[in-house]
Protein backbone atom coordinates (compact mmCIF):
# COMPACT_ATOMS: atom_id res chain seq x y z
CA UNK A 1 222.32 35.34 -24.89
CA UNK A 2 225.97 36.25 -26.65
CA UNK A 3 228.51 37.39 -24.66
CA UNK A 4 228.01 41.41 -25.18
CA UNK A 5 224.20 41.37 -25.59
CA UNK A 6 221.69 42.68 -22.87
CA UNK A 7 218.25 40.90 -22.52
CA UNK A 8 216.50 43.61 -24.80
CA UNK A 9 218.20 42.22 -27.86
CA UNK A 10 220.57 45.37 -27.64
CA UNK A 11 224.06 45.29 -27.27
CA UNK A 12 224.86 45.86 -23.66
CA UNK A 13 227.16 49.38 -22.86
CA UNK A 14 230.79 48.81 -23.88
CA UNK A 15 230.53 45.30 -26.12
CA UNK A 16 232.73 44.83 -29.09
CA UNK A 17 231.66 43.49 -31.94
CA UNK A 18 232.25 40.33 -33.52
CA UNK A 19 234.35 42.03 -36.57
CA UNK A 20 235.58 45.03 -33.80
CA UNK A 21 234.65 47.50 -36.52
CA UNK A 22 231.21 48.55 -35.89
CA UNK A 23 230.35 49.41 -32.50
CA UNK A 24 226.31 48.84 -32.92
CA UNK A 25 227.02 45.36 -33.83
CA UNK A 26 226.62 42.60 -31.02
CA UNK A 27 228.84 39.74 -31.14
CA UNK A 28 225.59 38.18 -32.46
CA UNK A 29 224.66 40.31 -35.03
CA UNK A 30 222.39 42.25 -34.04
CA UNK A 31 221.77 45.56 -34.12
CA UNK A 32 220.88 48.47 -31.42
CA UNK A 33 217.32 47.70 -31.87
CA UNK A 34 217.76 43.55 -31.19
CA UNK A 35 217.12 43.10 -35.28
CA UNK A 36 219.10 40.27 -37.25
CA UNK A 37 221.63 41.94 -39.38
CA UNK A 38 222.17 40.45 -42.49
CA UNK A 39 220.49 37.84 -44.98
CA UNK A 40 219.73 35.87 -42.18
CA UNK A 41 216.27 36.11 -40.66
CA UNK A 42 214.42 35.49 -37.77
CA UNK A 43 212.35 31.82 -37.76
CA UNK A 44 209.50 33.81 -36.13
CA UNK A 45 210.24 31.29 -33.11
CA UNK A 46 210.79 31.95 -29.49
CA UNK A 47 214.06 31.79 -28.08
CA UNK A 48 214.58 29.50 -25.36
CA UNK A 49 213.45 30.88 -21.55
CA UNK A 50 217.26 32.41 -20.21
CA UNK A 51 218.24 32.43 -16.63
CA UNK A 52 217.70 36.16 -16.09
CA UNK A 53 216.87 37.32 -12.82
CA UNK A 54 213.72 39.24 -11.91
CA UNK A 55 215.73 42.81 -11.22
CA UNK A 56 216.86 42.46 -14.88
CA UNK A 57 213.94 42.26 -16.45
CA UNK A 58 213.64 45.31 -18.25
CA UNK A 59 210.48 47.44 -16.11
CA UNK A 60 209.70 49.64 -19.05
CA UNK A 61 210.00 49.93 -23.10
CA UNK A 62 213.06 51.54 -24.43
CA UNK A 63 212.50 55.08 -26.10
CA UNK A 64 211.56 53.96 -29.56
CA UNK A 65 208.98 51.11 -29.04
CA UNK A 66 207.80 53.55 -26.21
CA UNK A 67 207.42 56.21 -29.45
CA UNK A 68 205.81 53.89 -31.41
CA UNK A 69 203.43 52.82 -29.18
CA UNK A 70 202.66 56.64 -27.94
CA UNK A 71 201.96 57.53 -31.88
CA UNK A 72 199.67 54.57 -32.19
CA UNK A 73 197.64 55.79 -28.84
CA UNK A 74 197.24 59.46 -30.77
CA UNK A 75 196.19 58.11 -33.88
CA UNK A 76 193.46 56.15 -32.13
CA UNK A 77 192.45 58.61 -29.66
CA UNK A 78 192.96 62.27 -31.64
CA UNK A 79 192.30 60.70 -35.32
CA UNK A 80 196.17 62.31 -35.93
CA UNK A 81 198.30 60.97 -38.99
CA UNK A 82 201.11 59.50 -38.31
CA UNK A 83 203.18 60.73 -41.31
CA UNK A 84 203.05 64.03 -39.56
CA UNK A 85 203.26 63.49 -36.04
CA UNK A 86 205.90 60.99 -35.60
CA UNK A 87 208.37 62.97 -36.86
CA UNK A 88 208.55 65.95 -34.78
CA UNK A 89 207.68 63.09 -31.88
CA UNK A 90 210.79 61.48 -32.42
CA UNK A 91 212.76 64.82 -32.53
CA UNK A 92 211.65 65.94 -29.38
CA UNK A 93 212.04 63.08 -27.74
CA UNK A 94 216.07 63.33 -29.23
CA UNK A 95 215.34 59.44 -30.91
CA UNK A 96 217.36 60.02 -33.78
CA UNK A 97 219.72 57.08 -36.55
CA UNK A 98 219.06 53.52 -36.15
CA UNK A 99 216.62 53.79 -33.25
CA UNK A 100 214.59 56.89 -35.30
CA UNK A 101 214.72 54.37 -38.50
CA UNK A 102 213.76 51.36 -35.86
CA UNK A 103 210.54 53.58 -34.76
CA UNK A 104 209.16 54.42 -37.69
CA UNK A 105 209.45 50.86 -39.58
CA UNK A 106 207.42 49.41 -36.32
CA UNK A 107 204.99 52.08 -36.45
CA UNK A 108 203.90 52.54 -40.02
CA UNK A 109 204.47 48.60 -40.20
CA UNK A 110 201.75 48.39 -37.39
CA UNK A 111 199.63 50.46 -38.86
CA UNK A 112 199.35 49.00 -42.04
CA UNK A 113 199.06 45.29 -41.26
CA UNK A 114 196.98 46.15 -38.62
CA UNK A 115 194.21 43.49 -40.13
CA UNK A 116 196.48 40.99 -40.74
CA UNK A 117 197.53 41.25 -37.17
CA UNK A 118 194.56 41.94 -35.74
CA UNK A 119 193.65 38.27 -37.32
CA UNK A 120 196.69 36.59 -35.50
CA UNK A 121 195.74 38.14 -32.26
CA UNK A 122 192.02 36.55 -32.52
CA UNK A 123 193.22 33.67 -33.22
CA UNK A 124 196.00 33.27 -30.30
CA UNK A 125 194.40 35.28 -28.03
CA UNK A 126 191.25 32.66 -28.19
CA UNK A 127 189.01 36.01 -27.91
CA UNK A 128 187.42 38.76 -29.69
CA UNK A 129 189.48 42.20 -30.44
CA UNK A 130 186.08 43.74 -29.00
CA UNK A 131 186.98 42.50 -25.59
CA UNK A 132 190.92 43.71 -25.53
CA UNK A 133 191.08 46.94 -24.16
CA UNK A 134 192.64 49.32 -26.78
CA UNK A 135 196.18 50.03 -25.07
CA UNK A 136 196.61 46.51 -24.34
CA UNK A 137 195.78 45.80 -28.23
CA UNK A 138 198.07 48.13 -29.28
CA UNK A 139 200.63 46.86 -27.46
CA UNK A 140 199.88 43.23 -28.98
CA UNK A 141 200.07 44.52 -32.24
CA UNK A 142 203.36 46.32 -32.10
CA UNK A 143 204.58 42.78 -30.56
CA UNK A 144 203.08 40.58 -33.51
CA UNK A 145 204.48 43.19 -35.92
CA UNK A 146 208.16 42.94 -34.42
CA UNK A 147 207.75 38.74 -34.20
CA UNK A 148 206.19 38.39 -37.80
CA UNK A 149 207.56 41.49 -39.66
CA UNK A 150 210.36 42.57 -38.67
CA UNK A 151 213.99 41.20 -38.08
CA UNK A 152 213.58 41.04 -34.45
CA UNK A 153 214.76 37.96 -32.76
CA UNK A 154 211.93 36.64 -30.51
CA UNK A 155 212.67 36.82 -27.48
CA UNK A 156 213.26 40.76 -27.55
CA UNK A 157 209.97 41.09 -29.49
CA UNK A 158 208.27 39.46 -26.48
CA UNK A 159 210.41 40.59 -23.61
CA UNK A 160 210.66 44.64 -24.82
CA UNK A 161 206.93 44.45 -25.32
CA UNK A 162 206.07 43.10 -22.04
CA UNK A 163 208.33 45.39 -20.70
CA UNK A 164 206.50 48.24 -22.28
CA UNK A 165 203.17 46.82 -21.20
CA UNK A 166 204.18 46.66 -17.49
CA UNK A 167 204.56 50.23 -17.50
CA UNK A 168 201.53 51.35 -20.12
CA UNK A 169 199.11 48.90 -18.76
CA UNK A 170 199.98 47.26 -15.46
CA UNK A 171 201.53 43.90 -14.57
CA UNK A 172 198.45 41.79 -14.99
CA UNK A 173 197.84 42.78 -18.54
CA UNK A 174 201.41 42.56 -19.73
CA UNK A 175 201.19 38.89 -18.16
CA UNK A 176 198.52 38.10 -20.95
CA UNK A 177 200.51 40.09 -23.65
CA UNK A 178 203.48 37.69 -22.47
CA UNK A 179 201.14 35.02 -22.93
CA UNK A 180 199.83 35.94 -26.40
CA UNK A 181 203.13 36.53 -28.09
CA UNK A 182 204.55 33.62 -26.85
CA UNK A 183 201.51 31.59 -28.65
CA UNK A 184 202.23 34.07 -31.92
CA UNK A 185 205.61 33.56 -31.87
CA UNK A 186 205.45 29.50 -31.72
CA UNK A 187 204.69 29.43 -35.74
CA UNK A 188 206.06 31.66 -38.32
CA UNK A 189 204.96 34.59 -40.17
CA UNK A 190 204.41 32.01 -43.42
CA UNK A 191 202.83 29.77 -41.10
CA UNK A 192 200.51 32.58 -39.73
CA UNK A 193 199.48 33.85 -43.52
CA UNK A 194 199.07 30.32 -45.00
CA UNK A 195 196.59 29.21 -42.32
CA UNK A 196 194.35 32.66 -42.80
CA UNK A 197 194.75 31.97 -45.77
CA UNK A 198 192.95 28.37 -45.87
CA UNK A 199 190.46 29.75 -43.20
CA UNK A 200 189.71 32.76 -45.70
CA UNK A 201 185.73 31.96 -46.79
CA UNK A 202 186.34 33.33 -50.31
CA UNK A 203 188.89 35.48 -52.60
CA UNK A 204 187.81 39.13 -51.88
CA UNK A 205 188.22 37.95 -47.55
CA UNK A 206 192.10 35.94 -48.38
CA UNK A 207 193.25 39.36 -50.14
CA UNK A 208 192.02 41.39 -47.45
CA UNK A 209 193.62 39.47 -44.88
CA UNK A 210 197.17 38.37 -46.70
CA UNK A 211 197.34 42.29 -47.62
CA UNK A 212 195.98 43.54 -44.42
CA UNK A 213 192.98 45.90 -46.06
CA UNK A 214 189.40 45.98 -45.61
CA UNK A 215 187.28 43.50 -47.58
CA UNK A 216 185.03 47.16 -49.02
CA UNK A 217 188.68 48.36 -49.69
CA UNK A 218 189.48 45.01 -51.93
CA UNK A 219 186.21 44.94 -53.83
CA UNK A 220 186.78 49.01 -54.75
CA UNK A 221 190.03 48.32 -55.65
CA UNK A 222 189.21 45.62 -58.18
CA UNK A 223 186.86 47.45 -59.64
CA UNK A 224 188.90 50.32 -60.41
CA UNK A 225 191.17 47.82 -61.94
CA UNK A 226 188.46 47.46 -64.53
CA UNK A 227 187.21 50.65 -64.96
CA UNK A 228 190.98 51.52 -66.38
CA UNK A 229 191.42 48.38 -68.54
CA UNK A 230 193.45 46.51 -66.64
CA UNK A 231 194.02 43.12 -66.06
CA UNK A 232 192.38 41.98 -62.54
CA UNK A 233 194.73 39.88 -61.36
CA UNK A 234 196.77 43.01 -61.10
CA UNK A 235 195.20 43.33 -57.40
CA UNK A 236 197.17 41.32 -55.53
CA UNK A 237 200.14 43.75 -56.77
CA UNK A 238 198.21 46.93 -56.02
CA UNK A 239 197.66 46.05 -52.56
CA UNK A 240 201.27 44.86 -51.44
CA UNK A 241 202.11 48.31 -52.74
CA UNK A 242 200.31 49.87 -50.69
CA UNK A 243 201.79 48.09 -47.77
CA UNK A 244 205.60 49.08 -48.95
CA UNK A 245 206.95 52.17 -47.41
CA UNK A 246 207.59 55.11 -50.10
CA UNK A 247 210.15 56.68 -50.68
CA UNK A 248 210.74 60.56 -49.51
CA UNK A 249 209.89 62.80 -52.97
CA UNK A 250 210.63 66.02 -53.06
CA UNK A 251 209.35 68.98 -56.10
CA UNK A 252 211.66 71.14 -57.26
CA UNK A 253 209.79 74.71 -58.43
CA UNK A 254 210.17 75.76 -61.29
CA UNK A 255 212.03 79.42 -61.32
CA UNK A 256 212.71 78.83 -56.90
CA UNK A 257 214.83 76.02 -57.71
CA UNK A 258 216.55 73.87 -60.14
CA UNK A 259 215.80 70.10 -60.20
CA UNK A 260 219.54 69.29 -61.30
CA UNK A 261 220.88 71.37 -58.27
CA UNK A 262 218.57 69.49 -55.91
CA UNK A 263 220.34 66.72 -57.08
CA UNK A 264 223.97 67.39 -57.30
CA UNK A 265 223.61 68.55 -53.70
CA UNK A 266 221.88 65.87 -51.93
CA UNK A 267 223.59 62.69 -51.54
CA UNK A 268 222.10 59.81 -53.51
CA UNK A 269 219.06 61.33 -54.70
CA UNK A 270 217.47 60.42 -58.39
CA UNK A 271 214.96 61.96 -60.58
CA UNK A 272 211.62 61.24 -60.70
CA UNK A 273 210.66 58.74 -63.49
CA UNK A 274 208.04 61.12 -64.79
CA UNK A 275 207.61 64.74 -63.80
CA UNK A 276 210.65 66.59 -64.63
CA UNK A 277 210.22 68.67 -61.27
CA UNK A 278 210.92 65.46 -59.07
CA UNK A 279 213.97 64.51 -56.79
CA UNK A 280 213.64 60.74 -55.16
CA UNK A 281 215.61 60.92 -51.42
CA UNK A 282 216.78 57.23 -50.73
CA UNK A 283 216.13 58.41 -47.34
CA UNK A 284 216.61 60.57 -44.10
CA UNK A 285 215.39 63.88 -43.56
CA UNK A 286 213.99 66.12 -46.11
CA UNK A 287 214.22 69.23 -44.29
CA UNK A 288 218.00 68.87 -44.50
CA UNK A 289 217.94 68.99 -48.12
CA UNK A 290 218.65 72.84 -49.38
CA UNK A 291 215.85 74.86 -50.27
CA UNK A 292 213.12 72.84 -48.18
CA UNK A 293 213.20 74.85 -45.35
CA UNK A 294 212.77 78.15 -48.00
CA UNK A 295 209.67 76.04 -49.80
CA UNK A 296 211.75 76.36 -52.91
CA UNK A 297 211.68 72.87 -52.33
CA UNK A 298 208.75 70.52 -50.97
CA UNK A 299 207.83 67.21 -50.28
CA UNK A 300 205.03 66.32 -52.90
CA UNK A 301 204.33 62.43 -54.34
CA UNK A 302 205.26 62.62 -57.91
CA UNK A 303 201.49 61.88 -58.84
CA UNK A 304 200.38 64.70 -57.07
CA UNK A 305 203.12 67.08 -58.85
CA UNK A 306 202.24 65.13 -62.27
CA UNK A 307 198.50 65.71 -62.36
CA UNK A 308 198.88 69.16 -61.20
CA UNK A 309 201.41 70.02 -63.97
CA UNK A 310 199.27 67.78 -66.71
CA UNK A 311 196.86 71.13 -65.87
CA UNK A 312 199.20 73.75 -67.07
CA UNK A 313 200.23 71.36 -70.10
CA UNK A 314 196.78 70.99 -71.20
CA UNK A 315 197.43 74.10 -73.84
CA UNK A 316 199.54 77.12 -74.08
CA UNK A 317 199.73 79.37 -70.99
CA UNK A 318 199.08 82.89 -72.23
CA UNK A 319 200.52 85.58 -70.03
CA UNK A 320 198.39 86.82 -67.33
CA UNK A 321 195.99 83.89 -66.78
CA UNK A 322 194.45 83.55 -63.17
CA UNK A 323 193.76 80.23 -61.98
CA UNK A 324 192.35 78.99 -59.28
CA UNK A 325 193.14 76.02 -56.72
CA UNK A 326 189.60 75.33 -54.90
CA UNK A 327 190.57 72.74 -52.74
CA UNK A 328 194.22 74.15 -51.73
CA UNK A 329 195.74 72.81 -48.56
CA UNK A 330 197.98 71.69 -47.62
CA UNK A 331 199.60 73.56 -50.80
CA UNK A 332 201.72 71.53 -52.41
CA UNK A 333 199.54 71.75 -55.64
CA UNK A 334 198.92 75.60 -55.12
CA UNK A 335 203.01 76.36 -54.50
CA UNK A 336 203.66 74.36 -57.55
CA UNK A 337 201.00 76.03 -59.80
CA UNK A 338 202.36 79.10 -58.18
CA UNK A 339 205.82 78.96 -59.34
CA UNK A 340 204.56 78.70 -62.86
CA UNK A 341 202.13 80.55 -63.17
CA UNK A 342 204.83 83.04 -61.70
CA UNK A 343 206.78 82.68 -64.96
CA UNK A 344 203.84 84.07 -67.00
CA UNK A 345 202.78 86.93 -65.20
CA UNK A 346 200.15 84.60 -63.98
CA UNK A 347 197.73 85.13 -60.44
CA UNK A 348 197.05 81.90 -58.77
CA UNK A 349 193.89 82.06 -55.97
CA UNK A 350 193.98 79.36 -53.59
CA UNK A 351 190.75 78.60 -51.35
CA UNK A 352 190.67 76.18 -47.96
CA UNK A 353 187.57 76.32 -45.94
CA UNK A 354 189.53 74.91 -43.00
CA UNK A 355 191.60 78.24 -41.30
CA UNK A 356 194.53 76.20 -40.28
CA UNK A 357 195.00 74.35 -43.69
CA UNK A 358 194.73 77.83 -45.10
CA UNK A 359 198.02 78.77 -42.81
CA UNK A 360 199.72 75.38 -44.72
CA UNK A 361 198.90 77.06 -47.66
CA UNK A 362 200.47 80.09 -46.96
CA UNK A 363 203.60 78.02 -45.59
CA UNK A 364 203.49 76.11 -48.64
CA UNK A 365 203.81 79.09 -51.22
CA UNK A 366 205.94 81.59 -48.91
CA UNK A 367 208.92 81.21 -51.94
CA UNK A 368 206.56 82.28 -54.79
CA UNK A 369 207.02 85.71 -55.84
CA UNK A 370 204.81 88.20 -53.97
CA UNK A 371 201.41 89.30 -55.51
CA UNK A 372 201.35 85.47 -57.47
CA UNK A 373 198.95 83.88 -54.88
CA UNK A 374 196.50 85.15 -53.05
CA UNK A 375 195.31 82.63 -50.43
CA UNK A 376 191.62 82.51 -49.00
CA UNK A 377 189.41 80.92 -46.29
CA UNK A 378 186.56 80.44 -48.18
CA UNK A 379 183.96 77.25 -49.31
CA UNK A 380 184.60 76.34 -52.45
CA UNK A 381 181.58 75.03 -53.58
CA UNK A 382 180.26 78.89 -52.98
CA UNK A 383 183.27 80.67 -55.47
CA UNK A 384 181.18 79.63 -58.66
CA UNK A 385 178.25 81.67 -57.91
CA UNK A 386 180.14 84.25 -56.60
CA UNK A 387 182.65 84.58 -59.49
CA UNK A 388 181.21 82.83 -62.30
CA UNK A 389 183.50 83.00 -65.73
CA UNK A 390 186.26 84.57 -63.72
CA UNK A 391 189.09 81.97 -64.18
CA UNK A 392 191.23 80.71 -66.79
CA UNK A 393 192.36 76.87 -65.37
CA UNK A 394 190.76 75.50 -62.35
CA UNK A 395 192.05 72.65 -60.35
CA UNK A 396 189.56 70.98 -58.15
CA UNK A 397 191.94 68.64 -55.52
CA UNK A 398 188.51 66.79 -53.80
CA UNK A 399 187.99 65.73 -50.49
CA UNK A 400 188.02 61.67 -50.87
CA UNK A 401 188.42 58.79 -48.35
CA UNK A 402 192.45 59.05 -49.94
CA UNK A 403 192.69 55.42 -50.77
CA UNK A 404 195.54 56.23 -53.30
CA UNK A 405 197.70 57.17 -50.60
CA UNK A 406 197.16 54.21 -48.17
CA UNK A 407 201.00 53.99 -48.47
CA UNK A 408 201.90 57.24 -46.91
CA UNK A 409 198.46 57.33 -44.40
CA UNK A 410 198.24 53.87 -43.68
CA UNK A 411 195.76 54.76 -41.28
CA UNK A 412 193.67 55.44 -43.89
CA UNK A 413 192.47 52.41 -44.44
CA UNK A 414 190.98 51.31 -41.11
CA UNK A 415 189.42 54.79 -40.62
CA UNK A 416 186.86 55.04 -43.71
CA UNK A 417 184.21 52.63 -44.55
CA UNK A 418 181.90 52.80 -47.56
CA UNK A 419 179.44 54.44 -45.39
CA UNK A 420 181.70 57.76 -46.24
CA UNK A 421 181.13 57.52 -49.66
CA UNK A 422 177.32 58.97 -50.01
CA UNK A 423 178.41 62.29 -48.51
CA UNK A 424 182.37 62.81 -50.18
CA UNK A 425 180.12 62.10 -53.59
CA UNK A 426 177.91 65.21 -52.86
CA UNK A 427 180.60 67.00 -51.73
CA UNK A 428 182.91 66.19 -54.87
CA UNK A 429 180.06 67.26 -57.18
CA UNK A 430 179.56 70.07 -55.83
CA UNK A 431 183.01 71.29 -56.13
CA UNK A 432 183.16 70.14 -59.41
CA UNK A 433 180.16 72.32 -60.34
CA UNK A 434 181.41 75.34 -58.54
CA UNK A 435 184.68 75.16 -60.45
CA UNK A 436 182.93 74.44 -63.96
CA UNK A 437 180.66 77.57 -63.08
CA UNK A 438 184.06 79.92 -61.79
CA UNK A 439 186.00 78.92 -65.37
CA UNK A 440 185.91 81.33 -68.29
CA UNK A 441 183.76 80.10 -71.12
CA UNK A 442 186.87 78.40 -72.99
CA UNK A 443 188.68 77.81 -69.98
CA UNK A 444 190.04 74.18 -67.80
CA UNK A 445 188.66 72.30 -65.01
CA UNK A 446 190.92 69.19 -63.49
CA UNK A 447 189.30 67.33 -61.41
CA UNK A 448 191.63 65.39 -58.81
CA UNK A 449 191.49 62.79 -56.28
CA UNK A 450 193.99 61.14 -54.34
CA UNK A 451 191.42 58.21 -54.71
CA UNK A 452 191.05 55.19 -57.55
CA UNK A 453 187.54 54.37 -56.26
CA UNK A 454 185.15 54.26 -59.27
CA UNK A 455 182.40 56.31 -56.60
CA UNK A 456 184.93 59.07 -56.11
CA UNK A 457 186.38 59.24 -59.81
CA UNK A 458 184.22 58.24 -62.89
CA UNK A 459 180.71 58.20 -61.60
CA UNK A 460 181.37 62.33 -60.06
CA UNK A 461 182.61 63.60 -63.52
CA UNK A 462 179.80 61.81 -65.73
CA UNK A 463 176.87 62.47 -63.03
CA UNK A 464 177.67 66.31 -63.03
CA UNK A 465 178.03 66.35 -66.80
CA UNK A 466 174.92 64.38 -67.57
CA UNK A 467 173.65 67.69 -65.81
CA UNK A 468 175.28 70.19 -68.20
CA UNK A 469 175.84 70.82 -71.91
CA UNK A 470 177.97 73.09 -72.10
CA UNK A 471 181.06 70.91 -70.77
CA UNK A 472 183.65 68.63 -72.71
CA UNK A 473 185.45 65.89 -71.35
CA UNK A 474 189.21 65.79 -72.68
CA UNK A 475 191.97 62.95 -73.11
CA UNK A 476 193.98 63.66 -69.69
CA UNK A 477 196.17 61.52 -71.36
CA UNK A 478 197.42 63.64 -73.18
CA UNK A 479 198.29 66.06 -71.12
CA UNK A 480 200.35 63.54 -68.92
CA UNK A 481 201.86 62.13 -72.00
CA UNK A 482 202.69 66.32 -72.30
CA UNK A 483 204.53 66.37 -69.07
CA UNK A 484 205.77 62.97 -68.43
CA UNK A 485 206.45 61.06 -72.15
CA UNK A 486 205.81 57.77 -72.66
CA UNK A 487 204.34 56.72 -69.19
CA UNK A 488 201.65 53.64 -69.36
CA UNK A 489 197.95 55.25 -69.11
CA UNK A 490 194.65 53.26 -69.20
CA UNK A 491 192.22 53.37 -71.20
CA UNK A 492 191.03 57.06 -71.07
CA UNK A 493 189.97 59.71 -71.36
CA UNK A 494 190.69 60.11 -67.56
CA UNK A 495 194.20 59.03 -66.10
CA UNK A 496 194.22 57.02 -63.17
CA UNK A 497 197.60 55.90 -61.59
CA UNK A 498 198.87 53.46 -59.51
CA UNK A 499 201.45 52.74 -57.14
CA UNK A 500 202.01 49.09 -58.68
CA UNK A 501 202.56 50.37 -62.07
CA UNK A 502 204.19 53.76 -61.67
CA UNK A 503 205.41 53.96 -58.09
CA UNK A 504 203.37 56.72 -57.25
CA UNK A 505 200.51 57.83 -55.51
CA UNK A 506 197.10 56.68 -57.10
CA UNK A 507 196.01 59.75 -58.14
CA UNK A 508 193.04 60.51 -60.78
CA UNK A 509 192.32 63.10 -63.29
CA UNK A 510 189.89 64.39 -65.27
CA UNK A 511 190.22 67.06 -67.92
CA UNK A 512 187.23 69.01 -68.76
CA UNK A 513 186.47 72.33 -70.69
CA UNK A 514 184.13 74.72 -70.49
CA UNK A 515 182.42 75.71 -74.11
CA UNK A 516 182.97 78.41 -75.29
């Protein structure tokens, strides 16, 4: 232990650095949250056993492991998502800088090698997960996450944990997570992969463990490779994108705000490589950013704001079309179809069948000029029969298991199971034939999912119009191509992106038309 550092890898109250210049710097190195600064990394290896008496062991977890082990309790117990309850965790509980940034790496990290992990644990806990109670397994995983992936030195991965387990869990279970990470923390994290690895009984179950996703999860994924065109050995790629953390991407709306003010006011931001509404944050808070707090500005993956504006770009907008959003909340889609359709007289309905999602939606488009969007608690899959013809564009933003966004819900992942599948699909084509029955005669339908899976995508749109014949499938392509230039597309007609390929969500879209 240096000179200035307390047993919890933090510098201890009053210790000067080693250059005397930065005052959360240890003479060792490390930073507040007992990570090794610089290029330097941790072997993965426990520190040698120190001298420290039994009064100084630390009797509890310090405020952000205690966080991030609190948010992975609520996502177990409440199904909540921990994109949007962590942050207004961590403000309340005043956890704010490095030890906010320290938080959120260990949770979403958790969460989305929880498989990979959850393989470790088997293996050096000599037991089944089945027969670790679910605190205690938390609490393992969070320790396995800070000894394998993160720049934690050792021996405060294993004492802050146990620390944290002596008051979540009782002394006699925090002696077997002391036990555990001491065995996981013997070999490094290359060690750890490369012998799962070799145990793996084929290719689909080493991807699936290496990338921490279910085996179903793999085998969709691959498929939807090859549905697009593209080259299956792409997978490995797709998936270790979905385990790196996204950046913060904001929409600016057109006629509420201006993209280039959004950027000459916030501090390192870039464009968007594709839709010319988009403002990358390197990081931090979006609400501090100007206009977010207004909903001139929102935070909205620049696939989501893409296929959404590949909609209006499909043809001309003619002045006083109404359009309809039959799948609206949260809103991001409906506030950005609301500020344009603003700009051409235009009347935007949104419908949520969920009450509270309806409130989002009314959050979400409080900016757009009154009178633009009218916002409804309704089923969707009933506004066909009871407007048929009425609208101009449709969008159709289906309910899916939201495998495209296994970046941002990591979660995600280890909640659905192909079992979901057989009831989304009836739901999607239902929607889908609701909004093909509300267009005019003439008139759009995109249908979205924040989804690649072939189930969810292709098969919806060509089962529902092997039941019609008075519906046309377009090139979606080029109505991207409209919006974002010369970005990389599949093979058509639908667009499916990709986080590998264009750093975005992978959203889908199909483009179909109503005959007139």
């Amino acid at each position: 232990m240096s000179a200035g550092e307390g047993g919890d890898g933090r510098p201890r109250r009053g210790a000067r650095s080693g250059s005397g210049s930065d005052s959360d710097r240890s003479a060792s190195g490390r930073d507040r949250a007992g990570r090794q600064r610089g290029p330097a990394r941790s072997s993965g290896r426990p520190a040698p056993r120190t001298a420290q008496a039994p009064a100084q062991r630390r009797r509890g977890g310090d405020p952000a492991r205690t966080a991030a082990f609190d948010l992975l309790r609520q996502v177990a117990d409440s199904d909540a998502y921990a994109n949007l309850v962590l942050p207004p965790l961590l403000r309340e509980r005043r956890i704010v800088g490095r030890d906010a940034a320290f938080a959120t790496e260990l949770t979403y990290g958790t969460l989305r090698l929880r498989g990979r992990h959850d393989a470790v644990i088997a293996v050096a806990a000599s037991r089944s997960l089945e027969s670790i109670d679910p605190p205690v397994l938390d609490l393992l995983r969070l320790g396995v996450h800070q000894l394998l992936a993160m720049r934690v030195p050792a021996h405060a991965a294993v004492s802050e944990t146990v620390g944290l387990a002596r008051t979540a869990v009782g002394t006699g279970a925090s002696q077997f997570v002391n036990a555990v990470l001491r065995k996981v923390g013997a070999s490094t994290a290359e060690e750890w992969l490369a012998r799962l690895a070799d145990e793996a009984p084929d290719e689909v179950a080493r991807l699936a463990v290496v990338h921490s996703h279910p085996a179903w999860v793999v085998r969709a994924m691959r498929q939807a490779l090859v549905t697009d065109g593209r080259d299956v050995a792409e997978l490995a790629e797709l998936l270790a994108a979905d385990n790196a953390a996204p950046a913060v991407t904001l929409v600016a709306r057109p006629g509420l705000a201006d993209r280039a003010d959004v950027l000459a006011g916030t501090r390192d931001a870039r464009p968007g490589r594709w839709a010319p509404t988009a403002v990358v944050l390197p990081g931090g808070d979006p609400v501090s950013v100007a206009g977010v707090r207004e909903a001139r500005v929102g935070v909205q993956d620049e696939g989501s704001q893409l296929v959404a504006l590949a909609l209006v770009a499909a043809e001309p907008v003619r002045d006083g079309e109404r359009w309809l959003d039959l799948c609206a909340g949260p809103g991001g889609k409906t506030a950005l179809l609301g500020a344009v359709a603003a700009q051409h007289g235009g009347h935007v309905v949104a419908t949520e069948v969920q009450p509270h999602r309806a409130e989002l939606v009314r959050r979400s488009t409080s900016a757009v000029p009154p009178g633009t969007v009218t916002v409804r608690s309704a089923d969707g899959r009933d506004v066909g029969a009871e407007e048929p013809g009425a609208y101009d564009r449709v969008l159709v933003d289906a309910p899916c298991t939201g495998l495209g966004a296994l970046r941002r819900r990591p979660e995600a992942r280890w909640r659905r199971s192909s079992a979901d599948l057989p009831d989304l699909g009836r739901l999607q084509r239902e929607l889908l034939a609701s909004a093909l029955d509300a267009v005019r005669p003439g008139g759009l339908v995109a249908y979205v999912t924040c989804s690649p899976h072939v189930a969810e995508t292709r098969l919806v749109v060509d089962d529902v119009l092997r039941r019609r014949d008075d519906v046309e499938q377009l090139d979606a392509r080029e109505a991207v191509r409209a919006v974002a230039g010369d970005i990389p597309l599949g093979e058509g007609p639908a667009v499916q992106l990709w986080p590998h390929v264009h750093g975005t969500d992978a959203m889908h879209l199909a483009l179909l038309r109503r005959r007139a």
